[in-house]
N, C-alpha and C. Protein backbone atom coordinates (compact mmCIF):
# COMPACT_ATOMS: atom_id res chain seq x y z
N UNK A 1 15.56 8.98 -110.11
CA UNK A 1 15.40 8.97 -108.67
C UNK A 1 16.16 10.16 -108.10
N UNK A 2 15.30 11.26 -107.47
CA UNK A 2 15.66 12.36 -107.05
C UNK A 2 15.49 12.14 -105.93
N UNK A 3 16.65 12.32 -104.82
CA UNK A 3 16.56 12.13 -103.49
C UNK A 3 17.75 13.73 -102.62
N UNK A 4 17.30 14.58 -102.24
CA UNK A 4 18.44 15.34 -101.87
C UNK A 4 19.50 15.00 -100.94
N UNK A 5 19.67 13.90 -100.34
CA UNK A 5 20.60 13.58 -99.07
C UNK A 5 21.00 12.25 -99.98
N UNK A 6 20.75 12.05 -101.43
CA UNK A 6 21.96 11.44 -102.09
C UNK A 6 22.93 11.95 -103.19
N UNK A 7 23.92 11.71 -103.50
CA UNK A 7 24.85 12.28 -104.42
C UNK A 7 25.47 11.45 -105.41
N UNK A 8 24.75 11.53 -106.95
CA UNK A 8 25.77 10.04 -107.59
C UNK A 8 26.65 10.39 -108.39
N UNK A 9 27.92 10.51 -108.91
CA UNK A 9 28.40 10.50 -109.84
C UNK A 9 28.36 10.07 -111.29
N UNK A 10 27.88 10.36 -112.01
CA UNK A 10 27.67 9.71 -113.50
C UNK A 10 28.72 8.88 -113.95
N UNK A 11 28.87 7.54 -114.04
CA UNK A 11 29.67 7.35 -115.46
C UNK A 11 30.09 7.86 -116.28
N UNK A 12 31.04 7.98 -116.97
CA UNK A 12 31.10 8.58 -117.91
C UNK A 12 30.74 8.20 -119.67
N UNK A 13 30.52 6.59 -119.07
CA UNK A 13 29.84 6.32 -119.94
C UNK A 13 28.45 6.44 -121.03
N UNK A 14 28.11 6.94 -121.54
CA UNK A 14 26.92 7.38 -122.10
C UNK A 14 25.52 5.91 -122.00
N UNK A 15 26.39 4.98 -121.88
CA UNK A 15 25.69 3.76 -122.58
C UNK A 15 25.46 3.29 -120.75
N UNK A 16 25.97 3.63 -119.66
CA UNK A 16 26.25 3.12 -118.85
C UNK A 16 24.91 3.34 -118.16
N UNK A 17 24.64 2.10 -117.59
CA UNK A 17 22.98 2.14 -116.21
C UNK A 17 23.66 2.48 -115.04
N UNK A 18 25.26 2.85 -114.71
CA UNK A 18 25.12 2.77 -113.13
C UNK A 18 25.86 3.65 -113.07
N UNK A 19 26.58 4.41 -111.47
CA UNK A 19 26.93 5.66 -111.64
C UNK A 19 28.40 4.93 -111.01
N UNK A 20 29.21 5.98 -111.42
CA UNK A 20 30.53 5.54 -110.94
C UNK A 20 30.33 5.31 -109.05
N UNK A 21 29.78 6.63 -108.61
CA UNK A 21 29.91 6.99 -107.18
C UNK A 21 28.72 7.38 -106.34
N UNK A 22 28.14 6.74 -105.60
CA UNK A 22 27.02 7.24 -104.85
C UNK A 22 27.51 8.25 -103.42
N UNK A 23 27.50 8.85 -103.28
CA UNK A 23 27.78 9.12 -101.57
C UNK A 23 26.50 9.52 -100.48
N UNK A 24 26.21 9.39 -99.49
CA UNK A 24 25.58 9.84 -98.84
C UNK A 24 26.30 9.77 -96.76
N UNK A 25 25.93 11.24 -97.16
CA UNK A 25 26.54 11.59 -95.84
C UNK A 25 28.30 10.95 -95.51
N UNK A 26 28.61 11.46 -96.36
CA UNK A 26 30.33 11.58 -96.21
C UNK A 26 30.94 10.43 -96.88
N UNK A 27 29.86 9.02 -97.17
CA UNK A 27 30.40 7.61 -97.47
C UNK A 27 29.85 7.53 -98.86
N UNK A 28 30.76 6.71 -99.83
CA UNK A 28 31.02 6.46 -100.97
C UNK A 28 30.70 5.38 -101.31
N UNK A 29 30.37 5.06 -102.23
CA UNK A 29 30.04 3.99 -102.82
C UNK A 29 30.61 3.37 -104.12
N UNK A 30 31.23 3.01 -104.63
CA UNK A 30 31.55 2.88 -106.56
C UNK A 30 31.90 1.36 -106.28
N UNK A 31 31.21 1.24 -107.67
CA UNK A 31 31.60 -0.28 -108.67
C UNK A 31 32.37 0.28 -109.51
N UNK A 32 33.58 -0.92 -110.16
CA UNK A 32 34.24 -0.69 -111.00
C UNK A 32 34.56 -1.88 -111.62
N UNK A 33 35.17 -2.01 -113.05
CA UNK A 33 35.22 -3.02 -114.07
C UNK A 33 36.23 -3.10 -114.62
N UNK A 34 37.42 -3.68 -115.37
CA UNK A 34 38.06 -3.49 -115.88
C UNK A 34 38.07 -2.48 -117.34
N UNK A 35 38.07 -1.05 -116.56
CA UNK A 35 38.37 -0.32 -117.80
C UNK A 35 39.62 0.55 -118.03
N UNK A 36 39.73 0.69 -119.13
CA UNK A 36 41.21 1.15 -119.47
C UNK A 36 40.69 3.01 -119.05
N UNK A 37 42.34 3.64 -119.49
CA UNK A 37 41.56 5.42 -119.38
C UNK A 37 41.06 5.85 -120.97
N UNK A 38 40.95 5.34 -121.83
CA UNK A 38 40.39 5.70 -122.42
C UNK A 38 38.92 4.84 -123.14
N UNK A 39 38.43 4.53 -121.93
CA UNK A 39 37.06 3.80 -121.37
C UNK A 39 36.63 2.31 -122.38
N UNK A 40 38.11 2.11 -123.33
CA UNK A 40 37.40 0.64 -123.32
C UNK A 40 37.95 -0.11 -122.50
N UNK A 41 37.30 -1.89 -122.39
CA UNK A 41 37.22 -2.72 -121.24
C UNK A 41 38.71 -3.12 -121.84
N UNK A 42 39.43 -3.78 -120.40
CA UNK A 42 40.65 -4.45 -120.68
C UNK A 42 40.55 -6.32 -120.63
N UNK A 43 40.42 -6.80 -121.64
CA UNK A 43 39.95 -8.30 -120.96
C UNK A 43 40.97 -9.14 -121.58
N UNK A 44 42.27 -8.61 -120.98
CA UNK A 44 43.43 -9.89 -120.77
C UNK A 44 43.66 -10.37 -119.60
N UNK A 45 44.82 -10.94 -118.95
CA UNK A 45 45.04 -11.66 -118.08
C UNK A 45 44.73 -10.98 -117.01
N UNK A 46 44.79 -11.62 -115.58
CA UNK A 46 43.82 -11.40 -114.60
C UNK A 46 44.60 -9.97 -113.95
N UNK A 47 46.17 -10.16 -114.10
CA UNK A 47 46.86 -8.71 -113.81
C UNK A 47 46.55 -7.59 -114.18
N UNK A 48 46.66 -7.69 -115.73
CA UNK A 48 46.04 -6.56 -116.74
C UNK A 48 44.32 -6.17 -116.44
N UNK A 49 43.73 -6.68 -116.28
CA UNK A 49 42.44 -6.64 -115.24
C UNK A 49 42.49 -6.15 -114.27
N UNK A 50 43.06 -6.69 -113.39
CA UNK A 50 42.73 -6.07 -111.92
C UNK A 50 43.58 -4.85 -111.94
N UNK A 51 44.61 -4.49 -112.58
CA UNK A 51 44.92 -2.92 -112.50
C UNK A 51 44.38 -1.89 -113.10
N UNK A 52 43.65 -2.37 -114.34
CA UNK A 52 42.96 -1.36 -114.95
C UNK A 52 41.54 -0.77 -113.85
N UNK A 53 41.24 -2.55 -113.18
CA UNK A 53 39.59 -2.24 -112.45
C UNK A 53 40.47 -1.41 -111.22
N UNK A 54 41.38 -1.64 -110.42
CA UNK A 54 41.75 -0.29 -109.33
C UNK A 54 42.19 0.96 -109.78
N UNK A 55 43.02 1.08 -110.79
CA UNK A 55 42.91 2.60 -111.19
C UNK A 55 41.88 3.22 -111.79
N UNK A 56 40.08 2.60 -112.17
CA UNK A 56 39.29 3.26 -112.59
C UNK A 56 38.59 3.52 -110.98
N UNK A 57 38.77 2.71 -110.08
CA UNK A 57 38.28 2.95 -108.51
C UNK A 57 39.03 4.21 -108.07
N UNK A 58 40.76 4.16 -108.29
CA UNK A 58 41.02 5.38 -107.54
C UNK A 58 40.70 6.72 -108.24
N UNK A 59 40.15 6.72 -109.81
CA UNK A 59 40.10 7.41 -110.89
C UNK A 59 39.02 8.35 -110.31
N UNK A 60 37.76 7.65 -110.10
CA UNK A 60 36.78 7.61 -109.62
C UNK A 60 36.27 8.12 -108.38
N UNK A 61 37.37 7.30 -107.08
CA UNK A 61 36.86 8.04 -105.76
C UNK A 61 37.71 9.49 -105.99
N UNK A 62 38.86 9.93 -106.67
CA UNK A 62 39.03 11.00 -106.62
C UNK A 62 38.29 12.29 -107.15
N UNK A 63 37.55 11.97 -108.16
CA UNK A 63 37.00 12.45 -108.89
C UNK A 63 35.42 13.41 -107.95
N UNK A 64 35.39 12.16 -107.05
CA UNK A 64 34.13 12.28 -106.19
C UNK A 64 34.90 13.06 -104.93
N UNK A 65 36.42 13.66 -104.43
CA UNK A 65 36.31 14.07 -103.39
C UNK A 65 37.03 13.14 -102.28
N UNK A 66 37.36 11.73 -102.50
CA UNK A 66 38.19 10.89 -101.49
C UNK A 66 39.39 10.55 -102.18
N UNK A 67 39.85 8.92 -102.28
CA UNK A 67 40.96 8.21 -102.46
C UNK A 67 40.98 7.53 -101.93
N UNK A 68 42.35 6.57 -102.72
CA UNK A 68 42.54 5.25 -101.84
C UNK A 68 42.91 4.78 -100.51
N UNK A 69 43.32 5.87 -100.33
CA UNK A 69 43.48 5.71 -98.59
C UNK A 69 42.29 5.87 -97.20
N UNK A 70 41.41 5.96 -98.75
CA UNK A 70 39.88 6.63 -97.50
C UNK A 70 38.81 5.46 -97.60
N UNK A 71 39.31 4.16 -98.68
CA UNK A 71 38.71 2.67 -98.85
C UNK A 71 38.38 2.46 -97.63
N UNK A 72 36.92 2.26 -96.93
CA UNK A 72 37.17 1.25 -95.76
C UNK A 72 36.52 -0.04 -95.94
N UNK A 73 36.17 -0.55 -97.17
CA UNK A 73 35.76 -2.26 -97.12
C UNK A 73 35.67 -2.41 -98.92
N UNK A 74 35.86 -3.41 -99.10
CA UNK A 74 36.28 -3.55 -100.80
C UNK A 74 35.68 -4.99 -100.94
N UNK A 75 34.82 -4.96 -101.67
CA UNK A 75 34.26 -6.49 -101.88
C UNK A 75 35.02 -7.02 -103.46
N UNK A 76 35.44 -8.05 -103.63
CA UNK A 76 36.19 -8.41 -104.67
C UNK A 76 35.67 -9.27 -105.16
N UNK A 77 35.14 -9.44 -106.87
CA UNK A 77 33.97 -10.53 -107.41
C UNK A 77 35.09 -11.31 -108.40
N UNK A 78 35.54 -12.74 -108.28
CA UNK A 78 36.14 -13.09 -109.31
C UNK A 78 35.79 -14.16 -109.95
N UNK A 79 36.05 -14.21 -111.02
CA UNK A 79 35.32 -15.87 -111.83
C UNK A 79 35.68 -16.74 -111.41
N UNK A 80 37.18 -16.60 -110.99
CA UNK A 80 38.00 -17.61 -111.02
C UNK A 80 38.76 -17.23 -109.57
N UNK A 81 38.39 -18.42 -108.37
CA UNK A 81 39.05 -17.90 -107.34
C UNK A 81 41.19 -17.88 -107.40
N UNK A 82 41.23 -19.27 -108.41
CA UNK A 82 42.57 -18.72 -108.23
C UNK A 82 42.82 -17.68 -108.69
N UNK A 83 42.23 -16.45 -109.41
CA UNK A 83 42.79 -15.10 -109.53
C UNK A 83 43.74 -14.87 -108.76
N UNK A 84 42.83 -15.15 -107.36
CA UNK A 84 42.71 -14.42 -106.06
C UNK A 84 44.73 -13.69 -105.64
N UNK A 85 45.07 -14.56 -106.08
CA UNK A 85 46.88 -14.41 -105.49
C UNK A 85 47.17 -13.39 -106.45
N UNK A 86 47.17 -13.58 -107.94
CA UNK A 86 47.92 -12.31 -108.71
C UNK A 86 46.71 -10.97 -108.17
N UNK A 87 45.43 -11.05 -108.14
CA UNK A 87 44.82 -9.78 -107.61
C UNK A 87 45.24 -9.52 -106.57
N UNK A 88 45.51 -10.71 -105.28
CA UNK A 88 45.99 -9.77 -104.04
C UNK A 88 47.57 -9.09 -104.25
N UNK A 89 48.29 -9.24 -104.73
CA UNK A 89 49.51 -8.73 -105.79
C UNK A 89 49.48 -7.29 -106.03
N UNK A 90 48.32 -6.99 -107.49
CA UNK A 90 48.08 -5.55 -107.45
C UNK A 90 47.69 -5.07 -106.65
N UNK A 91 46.52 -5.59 -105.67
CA UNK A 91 46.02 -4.91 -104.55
C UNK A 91 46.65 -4.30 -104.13
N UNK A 92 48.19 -5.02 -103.55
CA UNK A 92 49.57 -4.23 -102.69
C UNK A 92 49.73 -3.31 -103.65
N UNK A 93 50.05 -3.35 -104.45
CA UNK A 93 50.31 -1.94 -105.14
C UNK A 93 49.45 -0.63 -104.95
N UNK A 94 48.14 -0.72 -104.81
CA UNK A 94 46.96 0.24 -104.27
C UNK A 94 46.54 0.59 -103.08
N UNK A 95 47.03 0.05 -102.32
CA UNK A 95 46.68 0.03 -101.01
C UNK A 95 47.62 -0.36 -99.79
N UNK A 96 47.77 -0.38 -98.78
CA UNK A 96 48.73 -0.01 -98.05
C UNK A 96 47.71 -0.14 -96.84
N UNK A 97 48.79 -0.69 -95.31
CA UNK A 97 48.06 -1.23 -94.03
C UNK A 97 47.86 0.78 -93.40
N UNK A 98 46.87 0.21 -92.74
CA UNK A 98 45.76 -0.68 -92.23
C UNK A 98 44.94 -0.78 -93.39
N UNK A 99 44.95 -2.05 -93.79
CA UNK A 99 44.57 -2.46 -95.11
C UNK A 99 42.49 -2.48 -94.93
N UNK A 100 42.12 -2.09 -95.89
CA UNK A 100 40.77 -2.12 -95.91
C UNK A 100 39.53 -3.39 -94.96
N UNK A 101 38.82 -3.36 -94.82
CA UNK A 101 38.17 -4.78 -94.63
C UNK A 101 37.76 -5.01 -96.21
N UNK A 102 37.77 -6.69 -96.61
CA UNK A 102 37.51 -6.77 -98.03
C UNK A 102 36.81 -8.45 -97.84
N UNK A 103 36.34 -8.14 -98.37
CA UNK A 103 35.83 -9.97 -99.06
C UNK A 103 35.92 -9.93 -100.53
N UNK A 104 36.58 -11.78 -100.65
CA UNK A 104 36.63 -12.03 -102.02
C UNK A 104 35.83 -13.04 -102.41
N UNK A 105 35.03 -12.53 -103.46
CA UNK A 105 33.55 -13.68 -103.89
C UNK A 105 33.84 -14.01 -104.81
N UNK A 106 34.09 -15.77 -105.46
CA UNK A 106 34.01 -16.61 -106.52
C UNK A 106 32.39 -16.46 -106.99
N UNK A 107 32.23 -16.16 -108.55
CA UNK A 107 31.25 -15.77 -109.33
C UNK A 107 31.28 -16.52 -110.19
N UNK A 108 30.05 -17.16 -110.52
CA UNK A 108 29.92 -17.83 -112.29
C UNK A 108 30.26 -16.92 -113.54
N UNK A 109 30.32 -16.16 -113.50
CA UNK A 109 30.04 -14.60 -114.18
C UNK A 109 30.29 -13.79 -114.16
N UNK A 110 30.52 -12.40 -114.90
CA UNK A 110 30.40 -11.32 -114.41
C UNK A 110 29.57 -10.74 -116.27
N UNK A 111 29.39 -9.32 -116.12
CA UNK A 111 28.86 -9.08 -117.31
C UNK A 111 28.96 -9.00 -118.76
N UNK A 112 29.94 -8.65 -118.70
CA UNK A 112 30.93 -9.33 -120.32
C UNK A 112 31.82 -10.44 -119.77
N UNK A 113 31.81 -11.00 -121.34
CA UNK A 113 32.35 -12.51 -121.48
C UNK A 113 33.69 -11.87 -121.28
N UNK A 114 34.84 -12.79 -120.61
CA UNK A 114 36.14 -12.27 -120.29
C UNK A 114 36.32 -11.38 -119.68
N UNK A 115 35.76 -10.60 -118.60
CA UNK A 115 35.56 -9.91 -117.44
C UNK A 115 35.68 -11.25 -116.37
N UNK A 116 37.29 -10.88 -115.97
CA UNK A 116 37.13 -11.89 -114.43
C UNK A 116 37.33 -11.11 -113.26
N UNK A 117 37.04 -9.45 -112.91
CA UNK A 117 37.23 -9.09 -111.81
C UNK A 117 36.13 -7.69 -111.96
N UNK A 118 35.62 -7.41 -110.68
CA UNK A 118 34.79 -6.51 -110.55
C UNK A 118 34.73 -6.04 -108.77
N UNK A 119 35.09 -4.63 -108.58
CA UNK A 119 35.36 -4.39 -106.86
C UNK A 119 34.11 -3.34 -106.99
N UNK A 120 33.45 -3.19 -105.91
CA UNK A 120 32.55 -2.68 -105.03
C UNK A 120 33.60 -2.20 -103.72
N UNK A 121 33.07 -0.42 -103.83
CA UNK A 121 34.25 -0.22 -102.82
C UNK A 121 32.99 0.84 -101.67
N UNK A 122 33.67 0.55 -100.76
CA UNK A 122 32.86 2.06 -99.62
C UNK A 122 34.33 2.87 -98.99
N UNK A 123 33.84 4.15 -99.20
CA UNK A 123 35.27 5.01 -98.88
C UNK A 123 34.54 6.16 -97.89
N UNK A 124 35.56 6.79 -97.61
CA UNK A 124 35.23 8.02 -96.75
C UNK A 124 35.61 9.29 -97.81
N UNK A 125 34.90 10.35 -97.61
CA UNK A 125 34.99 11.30 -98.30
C UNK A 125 36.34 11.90 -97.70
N UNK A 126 37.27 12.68 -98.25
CA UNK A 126 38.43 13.18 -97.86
C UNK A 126 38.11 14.76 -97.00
């Protein structure tokens, strides 16, 4: 899909269907998963998770031209809603007020077995 008024970032995954970063017209787009930096998945406890899945987000929007300070809404997918307290935890560590708009969605699922966190972010280009 060739569109000129969109911009995606590749994965760097070879194996991967989706792109790290879409942007169009200044706004960003990326999904992210718990991956480590040297791109395998991290699937221990929900801490060790959710920091690996925000530093492949800030990995990512930088990569594309923004950062974490340019987040303006963060959707948060977890298996397990009690995650929710140790993720909002790291969150503080990534982010800082005026804190993003975010929703957090309890999921049956996510795509690998032992994957309990997955963020969908929209940012502003820097």
């Amino acid at each position: 899909m060739t569109q000129p008024d969109l911009i995606f970032t590749p994965d760097p995954d070879a194996d991967s269907i989706s792109s790290d970063v879409a942007a169009f017209n200044g706004i960003l787009v990326s999904t992210q998963i718990p991956t480590r930096a040297d791109g395998s998945l991290e699937l221990g406890d929900i801490t060790l998770q959710s920091e690996c899945t925000l530093q492949a987000l800030k990995v990512a929007l930088e990569r594309a031209g923004s950062s974490m300070d340019r987040v303006m809404h963060l959707t948060i997918y977890l298996t397990d809603m009690a995650d929710r307290a140790a993720f909002n935890q790291v969150y503080q560590r990534f982010f800082a007020k005026p804190w993003p708009v975010r929703a957090a969605i309890g999921v049956a699922a996510l795509a690998v077995e032992g994957m309990r966190v997955e963020v969908t972010a929209m940012a502003a280009k820097a």
